[in-house]
Structures are given as structure tokens and as C-alpha cells.
PDB file of N, CA and C in Angstrom:
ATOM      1  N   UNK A   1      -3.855  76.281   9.804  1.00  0.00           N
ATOM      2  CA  UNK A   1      -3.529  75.431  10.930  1.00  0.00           C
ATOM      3  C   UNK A   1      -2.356  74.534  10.548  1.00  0.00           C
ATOM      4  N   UNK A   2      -1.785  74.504  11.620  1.00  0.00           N
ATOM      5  CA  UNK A   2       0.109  73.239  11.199  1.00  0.00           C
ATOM      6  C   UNK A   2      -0.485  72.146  11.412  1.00  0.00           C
ATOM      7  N   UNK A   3       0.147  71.334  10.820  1.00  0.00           N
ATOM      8  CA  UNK A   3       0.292  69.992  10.896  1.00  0.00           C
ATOM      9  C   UNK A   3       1.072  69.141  12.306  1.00  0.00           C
ATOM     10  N   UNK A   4       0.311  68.766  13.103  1.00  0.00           N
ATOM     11  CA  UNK A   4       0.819  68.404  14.432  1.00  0.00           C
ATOM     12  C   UNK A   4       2.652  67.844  14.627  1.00  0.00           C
ATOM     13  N   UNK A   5       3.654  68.053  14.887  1.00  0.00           N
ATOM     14  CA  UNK A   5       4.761  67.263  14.555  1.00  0.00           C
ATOM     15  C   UNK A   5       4.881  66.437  15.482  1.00  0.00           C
ATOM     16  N   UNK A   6       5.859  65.295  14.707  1.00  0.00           N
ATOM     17  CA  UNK A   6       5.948  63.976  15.040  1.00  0.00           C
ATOM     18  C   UNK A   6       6.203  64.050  16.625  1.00  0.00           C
ATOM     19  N   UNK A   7       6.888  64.619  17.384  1.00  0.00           N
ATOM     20  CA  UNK A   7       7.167  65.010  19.038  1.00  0.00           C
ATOM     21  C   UNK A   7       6.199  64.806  19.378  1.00  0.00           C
ATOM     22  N   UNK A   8       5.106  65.765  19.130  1.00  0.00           N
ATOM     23  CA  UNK A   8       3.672  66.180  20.088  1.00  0.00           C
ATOM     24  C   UNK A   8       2.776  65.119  19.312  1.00  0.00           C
ATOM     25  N   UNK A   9       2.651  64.363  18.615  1.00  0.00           N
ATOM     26  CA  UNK A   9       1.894  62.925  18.664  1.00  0.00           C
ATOM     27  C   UNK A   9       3.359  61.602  19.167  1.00  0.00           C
ATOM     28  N   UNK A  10       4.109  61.664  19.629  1.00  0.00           N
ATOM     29  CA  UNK A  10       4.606  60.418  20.140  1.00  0.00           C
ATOM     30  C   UNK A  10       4.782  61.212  21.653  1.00  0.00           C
ATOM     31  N   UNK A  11       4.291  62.013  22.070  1.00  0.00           N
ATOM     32  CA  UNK A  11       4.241  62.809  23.088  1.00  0.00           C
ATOM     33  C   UNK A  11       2.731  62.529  23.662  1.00  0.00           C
ATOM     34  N   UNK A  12       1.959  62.769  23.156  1.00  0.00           N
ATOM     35  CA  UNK A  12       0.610  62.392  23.518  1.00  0.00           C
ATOM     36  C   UNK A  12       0.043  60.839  23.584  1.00  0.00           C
ATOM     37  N   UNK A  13       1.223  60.394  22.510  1.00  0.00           N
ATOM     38  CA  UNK A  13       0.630  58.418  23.079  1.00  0.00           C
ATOM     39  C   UNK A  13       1.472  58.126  24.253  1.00  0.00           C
ATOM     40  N   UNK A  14       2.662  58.792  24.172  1.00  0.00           N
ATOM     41  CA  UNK A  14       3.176  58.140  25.652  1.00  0.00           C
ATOM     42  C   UNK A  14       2.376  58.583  26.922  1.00  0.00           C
ATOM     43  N   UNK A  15       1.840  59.728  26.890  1.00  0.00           N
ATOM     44  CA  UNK A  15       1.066  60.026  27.740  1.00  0.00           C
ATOM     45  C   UNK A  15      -0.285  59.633  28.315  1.00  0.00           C
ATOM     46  N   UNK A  16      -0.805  58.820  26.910  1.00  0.00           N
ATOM     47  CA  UNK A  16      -2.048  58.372  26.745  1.00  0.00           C
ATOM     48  C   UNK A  16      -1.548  57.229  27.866  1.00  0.00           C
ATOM     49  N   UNK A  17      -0.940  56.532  27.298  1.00  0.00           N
ATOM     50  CA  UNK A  17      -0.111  55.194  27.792  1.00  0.00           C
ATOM     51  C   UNK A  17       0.036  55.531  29.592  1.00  0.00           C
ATOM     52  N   UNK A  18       1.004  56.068  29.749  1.00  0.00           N
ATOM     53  CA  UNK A  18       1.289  56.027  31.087  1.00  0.00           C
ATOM     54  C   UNK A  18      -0.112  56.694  31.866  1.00  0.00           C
ATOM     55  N   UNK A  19      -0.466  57.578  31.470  1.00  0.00           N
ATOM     56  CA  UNK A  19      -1.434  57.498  32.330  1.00  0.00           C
ATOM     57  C   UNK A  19      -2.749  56.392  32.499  1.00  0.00           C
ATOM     58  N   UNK A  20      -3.313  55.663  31.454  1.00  0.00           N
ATOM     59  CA  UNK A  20      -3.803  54.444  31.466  1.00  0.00           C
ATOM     60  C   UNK A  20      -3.108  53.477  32.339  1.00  0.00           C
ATOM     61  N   UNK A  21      -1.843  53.039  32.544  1.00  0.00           N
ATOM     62  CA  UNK A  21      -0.951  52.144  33.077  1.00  0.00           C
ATOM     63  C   UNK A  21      -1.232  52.473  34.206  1.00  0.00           C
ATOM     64  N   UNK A  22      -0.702  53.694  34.894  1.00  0.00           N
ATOM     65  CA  UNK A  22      -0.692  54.200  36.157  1.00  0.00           C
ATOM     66  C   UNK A  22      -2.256  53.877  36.947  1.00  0.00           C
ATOM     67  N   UNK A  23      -2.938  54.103  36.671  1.00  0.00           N
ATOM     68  CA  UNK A  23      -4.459  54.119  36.707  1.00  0.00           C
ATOM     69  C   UNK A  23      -5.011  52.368  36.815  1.00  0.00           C
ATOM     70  N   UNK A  24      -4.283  51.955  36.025  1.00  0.00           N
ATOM     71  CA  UNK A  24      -4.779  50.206  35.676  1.00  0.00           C
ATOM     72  C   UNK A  24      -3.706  49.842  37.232  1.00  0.00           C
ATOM     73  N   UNK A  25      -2.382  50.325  37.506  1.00  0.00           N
ATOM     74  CA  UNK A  25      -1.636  49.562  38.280  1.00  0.00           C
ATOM     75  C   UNK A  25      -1.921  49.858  39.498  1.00  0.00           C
ATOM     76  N   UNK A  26      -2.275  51.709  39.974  1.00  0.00           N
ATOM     77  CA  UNK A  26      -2.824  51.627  41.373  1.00  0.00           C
ATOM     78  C   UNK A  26      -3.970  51.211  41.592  1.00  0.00           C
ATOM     79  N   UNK A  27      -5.458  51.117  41.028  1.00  0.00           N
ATOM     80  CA  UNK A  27      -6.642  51.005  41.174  1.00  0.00           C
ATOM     81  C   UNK A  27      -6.644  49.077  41.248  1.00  0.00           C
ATOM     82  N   UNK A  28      -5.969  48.612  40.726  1.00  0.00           N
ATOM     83  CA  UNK A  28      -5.710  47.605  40.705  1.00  0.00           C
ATOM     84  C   UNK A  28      -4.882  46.659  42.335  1.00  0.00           C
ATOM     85  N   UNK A  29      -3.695  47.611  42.413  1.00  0.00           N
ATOM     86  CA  UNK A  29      -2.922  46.976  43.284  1.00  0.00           C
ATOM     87  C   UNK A  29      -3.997  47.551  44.916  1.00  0.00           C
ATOM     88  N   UNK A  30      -5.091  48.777  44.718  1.00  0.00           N
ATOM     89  CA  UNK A  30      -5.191  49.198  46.151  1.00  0.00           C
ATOM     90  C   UNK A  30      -6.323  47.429  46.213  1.00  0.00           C
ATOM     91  N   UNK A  31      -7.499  47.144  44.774  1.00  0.00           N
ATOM     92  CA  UNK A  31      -8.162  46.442  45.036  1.00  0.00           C
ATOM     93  C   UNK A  31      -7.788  45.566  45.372  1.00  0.00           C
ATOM     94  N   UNK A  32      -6.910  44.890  45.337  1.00  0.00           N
ATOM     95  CA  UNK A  32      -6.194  43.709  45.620  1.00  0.00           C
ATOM     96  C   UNK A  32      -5.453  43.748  46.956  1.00  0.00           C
ATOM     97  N   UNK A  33      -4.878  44.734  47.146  1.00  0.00           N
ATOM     98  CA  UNK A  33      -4.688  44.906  49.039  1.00  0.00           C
ATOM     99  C   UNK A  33      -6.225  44.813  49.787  1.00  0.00           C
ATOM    100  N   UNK A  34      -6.895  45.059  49.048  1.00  0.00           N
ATOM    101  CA  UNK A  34      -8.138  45.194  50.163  1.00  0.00           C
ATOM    102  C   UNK A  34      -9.217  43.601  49.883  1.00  0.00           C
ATOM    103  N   UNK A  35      -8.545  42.742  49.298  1.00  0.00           N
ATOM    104  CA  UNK A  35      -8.929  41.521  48.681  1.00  0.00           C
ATOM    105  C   UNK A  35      -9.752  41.724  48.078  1.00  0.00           C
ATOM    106  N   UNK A  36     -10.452  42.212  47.359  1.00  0.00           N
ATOM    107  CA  UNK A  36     -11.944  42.487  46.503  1.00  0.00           C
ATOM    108  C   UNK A  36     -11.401  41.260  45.459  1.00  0.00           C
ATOM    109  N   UNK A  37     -12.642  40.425  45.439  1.00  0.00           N
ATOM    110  CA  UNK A  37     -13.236  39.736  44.153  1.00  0.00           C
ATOM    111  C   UNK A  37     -12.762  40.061  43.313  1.00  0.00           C
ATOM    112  N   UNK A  38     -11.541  38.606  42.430  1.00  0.00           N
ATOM    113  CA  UNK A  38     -10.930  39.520  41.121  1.00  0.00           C
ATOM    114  C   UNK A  38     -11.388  39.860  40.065  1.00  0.00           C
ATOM    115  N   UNK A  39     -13.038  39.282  40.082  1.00  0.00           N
ATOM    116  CA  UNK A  39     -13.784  40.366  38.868  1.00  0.00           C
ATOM    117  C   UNK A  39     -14.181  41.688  38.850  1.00  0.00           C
ATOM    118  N   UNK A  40     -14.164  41.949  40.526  1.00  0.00           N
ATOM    119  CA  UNK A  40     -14.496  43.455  40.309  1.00  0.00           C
ATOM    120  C   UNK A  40     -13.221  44.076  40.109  1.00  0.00           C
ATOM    121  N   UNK A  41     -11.999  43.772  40.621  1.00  0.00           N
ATOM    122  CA  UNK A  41     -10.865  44.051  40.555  1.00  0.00           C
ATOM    123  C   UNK A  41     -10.511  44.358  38.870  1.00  0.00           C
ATOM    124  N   UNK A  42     -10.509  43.212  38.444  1.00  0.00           N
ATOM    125  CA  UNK A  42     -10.282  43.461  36.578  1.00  0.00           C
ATOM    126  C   UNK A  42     -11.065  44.530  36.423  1.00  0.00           C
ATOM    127  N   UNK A  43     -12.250  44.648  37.016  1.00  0.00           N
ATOM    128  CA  UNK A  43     -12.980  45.186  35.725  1.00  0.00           C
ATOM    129  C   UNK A  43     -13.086  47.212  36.230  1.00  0.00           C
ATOM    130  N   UNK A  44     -12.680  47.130  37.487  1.00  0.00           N
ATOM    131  CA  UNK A  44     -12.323  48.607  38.012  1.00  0.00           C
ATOM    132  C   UNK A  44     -11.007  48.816  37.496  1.00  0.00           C
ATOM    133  N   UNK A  45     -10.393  48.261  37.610  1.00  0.00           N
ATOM    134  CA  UNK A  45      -8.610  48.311  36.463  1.00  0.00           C
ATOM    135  C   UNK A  45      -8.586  48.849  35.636  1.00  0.00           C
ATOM    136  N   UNK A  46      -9.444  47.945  34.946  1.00  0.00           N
ATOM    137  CA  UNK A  46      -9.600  48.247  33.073  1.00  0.00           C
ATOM    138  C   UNK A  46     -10.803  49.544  32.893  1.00  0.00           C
ATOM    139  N   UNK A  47     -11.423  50.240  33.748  1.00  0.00           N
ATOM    140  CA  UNK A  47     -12.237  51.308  34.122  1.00  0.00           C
ATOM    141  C   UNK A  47     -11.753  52.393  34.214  1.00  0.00           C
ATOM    142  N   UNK A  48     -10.470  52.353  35.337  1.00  0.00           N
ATOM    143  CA  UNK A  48      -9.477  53.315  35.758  1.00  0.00           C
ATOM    144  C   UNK A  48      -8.667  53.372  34.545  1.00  0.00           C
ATOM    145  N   UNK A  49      -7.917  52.364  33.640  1.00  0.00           N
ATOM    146  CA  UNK A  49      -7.269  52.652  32.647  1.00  0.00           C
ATOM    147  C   UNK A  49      -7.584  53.205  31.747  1.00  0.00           C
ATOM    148  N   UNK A  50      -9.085  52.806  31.283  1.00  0.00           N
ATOM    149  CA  UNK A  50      -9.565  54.102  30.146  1.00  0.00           C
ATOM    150  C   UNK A  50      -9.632  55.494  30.657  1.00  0.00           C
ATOM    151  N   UNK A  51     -10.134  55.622  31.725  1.00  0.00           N
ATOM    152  CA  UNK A  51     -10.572  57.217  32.574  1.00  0.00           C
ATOM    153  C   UNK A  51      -8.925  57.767  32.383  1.00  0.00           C
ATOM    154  N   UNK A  52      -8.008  56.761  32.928  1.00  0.00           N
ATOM    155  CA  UNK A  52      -6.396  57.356  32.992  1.00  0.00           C
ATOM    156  C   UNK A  52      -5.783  57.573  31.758  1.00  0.00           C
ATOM    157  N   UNK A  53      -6.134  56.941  30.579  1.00  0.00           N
ATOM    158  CA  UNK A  53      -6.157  57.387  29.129  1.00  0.00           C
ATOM    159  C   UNK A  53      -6.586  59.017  28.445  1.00  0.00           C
ATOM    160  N   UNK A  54      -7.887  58.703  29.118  1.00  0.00           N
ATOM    161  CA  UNK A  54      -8.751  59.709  28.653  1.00  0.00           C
ATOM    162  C   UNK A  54      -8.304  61.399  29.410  1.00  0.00           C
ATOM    163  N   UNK A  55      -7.659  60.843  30.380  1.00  0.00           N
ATOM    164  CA  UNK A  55      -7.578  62.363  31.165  1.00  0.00           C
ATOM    165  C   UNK A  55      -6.280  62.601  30.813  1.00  0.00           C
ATOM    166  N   UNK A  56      -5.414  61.620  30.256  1.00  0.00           N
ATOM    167  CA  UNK A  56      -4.096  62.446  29.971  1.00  0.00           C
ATOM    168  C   UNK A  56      -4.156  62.734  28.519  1.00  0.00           C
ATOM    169  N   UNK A  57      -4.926  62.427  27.472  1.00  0.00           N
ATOM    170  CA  UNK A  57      -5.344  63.199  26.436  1.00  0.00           C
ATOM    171  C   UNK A  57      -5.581  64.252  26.709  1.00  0.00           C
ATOM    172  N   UNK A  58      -6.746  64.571  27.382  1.00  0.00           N
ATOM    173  CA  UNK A  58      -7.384  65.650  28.030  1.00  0.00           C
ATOM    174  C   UNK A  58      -6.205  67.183  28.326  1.00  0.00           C
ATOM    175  N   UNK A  59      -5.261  66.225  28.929  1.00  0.00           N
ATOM    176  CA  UNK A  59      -4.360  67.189  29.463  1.00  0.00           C
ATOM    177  C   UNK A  59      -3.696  67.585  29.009  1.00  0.00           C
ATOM    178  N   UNK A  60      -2.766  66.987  27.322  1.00  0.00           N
ATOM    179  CA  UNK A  60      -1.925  66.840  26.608  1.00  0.00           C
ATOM    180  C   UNK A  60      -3.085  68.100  25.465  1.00  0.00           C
ATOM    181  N   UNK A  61      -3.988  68.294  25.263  1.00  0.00           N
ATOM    182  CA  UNK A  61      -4.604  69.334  24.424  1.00  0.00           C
ATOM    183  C   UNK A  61      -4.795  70.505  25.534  1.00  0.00           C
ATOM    184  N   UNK A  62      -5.247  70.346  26.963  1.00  0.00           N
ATOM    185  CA  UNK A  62      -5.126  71.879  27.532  1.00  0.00           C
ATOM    186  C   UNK A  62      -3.671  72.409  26.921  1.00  0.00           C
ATOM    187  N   UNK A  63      -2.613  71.784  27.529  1.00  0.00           N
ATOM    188  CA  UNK A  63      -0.953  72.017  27.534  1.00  0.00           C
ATOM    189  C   UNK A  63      -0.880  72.924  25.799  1.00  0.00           C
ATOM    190  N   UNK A  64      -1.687  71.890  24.900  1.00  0.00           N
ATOM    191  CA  UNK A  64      -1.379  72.467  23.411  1.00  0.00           C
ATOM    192  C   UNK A  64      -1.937  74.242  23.197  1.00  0.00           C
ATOM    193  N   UNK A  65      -3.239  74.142  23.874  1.00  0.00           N
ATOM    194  CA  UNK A  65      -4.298  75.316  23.435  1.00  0.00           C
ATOM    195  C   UNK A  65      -3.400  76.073  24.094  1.00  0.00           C
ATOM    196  N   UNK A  66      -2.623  76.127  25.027  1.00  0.00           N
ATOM    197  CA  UNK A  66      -1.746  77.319  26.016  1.00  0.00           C
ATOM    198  C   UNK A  66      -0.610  77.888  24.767  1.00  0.00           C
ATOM    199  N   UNK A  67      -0.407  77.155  24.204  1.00  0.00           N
ATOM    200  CA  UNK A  67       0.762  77.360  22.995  1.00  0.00           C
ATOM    201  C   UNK A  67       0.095  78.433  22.347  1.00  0.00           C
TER     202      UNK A  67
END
């Protein structure tokens, strides 16, 4: 087995990243259009940002196994 190169791990944190972000900024901005309580608001944010983390990992190893 290779040793992952430096691309495809600064490839997979940016991905980790933006998709966490993306996830924290819409789930966030819809709760807040719809006025919800800013504790539920934080805390569905920071909910959506791990799930949006987790699924672009997710996606960044399908993409690899296709290789």
C-alpha cells in the first residue's frame, strides 16, 4: 500500500473544512431567518458542521477507492 501524498491529505482537510463551513453557514443562516432561539440555532450549526465534516470525508475516500 502507498503512502497517501501530500495533495490528497491537504485535499481532504480542505474538504473536511468546507464542507463543515458550508453546513455550519446554511443551517445556521436558514435558523436565523426563521428566528429560532439562538441556542437551538448554535447548537443545530455546530450539528450540521460535524455531519458536513463527516460527509465530505466520506466522499473524499469513495473518490479514492474509484482510483
Amino acid at each position: 500500500m502507498q503512502p497517501e501524498h501530500w495533495t490528497a491529505r491537504r485535499l481532504r482537510f480542505t474538504l473536511w473544512v468546507a464542507g463543515a463551513v458550508a453546513a455550519f453557514g446554511v443551517i445556521g443562516a436558514v435558523l436565523s431567518a426563521l428566528r429560532a432561539p439562538e441556542t437551538l440555532t448554535w447548537a443545530a450549526a455546530t450539528g450540521a458542521a460535524v455531519a458536513g465534516g463527516w460527509a465530505a470525508e466520506t466522499f473524499m475516500r469513495r473518490l479514492e477507492e474509484r482510483r
